[in-house]
C-alpha atoms as a PDB file:
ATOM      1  CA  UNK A   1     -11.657  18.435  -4.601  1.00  0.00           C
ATOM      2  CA  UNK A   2     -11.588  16.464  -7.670  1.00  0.00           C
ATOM      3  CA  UNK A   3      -8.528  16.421  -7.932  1.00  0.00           C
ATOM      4  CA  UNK A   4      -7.700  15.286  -4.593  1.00  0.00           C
ATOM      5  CA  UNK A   5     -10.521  12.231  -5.495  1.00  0.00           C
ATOM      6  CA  UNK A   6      -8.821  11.351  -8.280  1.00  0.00           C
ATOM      7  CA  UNK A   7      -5.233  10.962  -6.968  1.00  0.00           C
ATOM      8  CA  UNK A   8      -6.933   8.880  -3.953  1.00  0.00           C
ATOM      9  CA  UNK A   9      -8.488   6.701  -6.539  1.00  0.00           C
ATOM     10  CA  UNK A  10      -5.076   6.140  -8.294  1.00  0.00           C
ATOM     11  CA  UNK A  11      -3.518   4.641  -5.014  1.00  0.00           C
ATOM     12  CA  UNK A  12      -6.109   2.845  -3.350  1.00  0.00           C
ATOM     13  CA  UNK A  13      -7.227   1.282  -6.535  1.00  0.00           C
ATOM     14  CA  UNK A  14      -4.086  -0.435  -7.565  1.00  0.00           C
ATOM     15  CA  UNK A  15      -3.793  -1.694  -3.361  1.00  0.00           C
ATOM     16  CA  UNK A  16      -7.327  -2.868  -3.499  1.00  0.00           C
ATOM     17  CA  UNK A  17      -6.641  -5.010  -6.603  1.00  0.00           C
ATOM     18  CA  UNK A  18      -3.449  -6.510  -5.410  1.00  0.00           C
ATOM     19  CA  UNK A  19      -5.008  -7.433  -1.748  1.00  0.00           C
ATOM     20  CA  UNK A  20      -7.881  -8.929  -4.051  1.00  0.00           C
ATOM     21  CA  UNK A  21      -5.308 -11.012  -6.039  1.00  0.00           C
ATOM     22  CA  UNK A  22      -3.057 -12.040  -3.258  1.00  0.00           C
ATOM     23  CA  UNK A  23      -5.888 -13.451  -0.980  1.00  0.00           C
ATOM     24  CA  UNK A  24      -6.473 -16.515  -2.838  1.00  0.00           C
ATOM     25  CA  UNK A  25      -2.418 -17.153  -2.684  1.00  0.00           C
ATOM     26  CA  UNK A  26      -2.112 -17.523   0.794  1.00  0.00           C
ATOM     27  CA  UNK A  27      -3.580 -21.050   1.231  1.00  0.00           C
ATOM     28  CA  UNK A  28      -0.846 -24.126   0.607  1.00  0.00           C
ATOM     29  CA  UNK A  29      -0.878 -26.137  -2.775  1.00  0.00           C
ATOM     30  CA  UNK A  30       0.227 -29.844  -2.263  1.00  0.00           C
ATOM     31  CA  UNK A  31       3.343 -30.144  -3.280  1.00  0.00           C
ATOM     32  CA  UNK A  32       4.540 -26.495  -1.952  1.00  0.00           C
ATOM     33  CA  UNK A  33       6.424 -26.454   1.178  1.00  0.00           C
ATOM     34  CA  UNK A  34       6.412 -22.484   1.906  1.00  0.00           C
ATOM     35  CA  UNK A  35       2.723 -20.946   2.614  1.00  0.00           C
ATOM     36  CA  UNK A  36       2.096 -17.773   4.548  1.00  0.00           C
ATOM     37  CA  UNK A  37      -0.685 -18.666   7.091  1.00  0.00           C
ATOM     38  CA  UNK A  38      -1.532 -15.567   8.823  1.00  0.00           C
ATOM     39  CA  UNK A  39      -0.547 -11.917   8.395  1.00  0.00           C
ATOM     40  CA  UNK A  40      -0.721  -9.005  11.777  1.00  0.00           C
ATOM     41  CA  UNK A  41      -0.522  -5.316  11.388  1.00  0.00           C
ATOM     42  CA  UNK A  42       0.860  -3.953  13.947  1.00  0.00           C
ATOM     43  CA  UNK A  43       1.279  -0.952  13.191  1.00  0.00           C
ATOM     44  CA  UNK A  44       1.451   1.615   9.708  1.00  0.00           C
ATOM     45  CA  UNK A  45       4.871  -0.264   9.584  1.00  0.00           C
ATOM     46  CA  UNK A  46       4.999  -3.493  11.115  1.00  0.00           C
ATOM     47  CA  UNK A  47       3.684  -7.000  10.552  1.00  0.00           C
ATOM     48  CA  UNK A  48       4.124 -10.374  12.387  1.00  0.00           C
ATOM     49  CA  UNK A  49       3.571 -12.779  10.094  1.00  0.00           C
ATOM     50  CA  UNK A  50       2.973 -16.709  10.358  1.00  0.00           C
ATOM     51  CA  UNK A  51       4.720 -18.824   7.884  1.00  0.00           C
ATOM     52  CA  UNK A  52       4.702 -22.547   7.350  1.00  0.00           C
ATOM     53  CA  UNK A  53       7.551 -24.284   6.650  1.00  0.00           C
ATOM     54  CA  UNK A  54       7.681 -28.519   5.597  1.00  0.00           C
ATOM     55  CA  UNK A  55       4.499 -28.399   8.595  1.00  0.00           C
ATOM     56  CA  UNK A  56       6.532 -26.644  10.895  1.00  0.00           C
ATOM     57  CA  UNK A  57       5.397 -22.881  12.013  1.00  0.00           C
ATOM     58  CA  UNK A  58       7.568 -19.670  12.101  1.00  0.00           C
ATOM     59  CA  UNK A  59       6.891 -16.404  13.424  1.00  0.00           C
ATOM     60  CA  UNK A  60       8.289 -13.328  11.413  1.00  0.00           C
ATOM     61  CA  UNK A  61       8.575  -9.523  12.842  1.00  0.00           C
ATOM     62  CA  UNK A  62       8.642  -7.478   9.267  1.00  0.00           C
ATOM     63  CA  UNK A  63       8.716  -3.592   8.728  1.00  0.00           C
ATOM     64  CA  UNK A  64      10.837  -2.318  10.719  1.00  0.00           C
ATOM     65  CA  UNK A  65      14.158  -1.030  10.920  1.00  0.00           C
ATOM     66  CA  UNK A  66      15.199  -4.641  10.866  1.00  0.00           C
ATOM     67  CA  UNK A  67      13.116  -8.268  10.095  1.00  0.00           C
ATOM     68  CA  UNK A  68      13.107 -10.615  13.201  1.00  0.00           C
ATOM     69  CA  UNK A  69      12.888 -13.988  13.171  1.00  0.00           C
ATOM     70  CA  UNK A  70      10.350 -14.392  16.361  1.00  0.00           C
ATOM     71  CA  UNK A  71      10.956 -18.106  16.564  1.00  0.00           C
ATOM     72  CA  UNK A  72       9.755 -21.410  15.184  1.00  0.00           C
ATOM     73  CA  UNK A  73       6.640 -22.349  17.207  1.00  0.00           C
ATOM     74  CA  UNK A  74       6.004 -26.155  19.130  1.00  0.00           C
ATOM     75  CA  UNK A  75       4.408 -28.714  17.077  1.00  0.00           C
ATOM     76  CA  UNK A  76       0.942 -30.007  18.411  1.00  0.00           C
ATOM     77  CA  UNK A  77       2.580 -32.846  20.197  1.00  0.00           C
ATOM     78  CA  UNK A  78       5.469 -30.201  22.387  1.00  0.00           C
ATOM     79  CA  UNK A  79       4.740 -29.679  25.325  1.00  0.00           C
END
């Protein structure tokens, strides 16, 4: 049993520590044109994520047996 604690700790650990560090990374600096916006599991495997782009929006379909571009999203003025 303490074993099985142990090797638990030793994975979710290092995961909670890098979600911890990465959190703060996701907002834009000025003077950066990339930023990820939003992030989706889907499932064990997949994500859609939301990525900005010179103030433009992109959906991307990651994790699974292929990456998808979903599509670049209207601007607030498209209609």
């Amino acid at each position: 049993m303490l074993r099985a604690g142990g090797a638990l700790a030793v994975l979710v650990v290092p995961l909670w520590l890098a979600t911890r560090a990465l959190r703060g990374r996701r907002r834009s600096r000025p003077g950066h044109r990339l930023a990820l916006a939003e992030s989706l599991a889907l499932d064990p495997r997949r994500r859609l994520l939301l990525v900005r782009c010179d103030g433009r929006e992109l959906l991307l379909l990651t994790g699974g047996s292929q990456d998808a571009v979903i599509g670049w999203l209207p601007g607030p003025g498209a209609r």
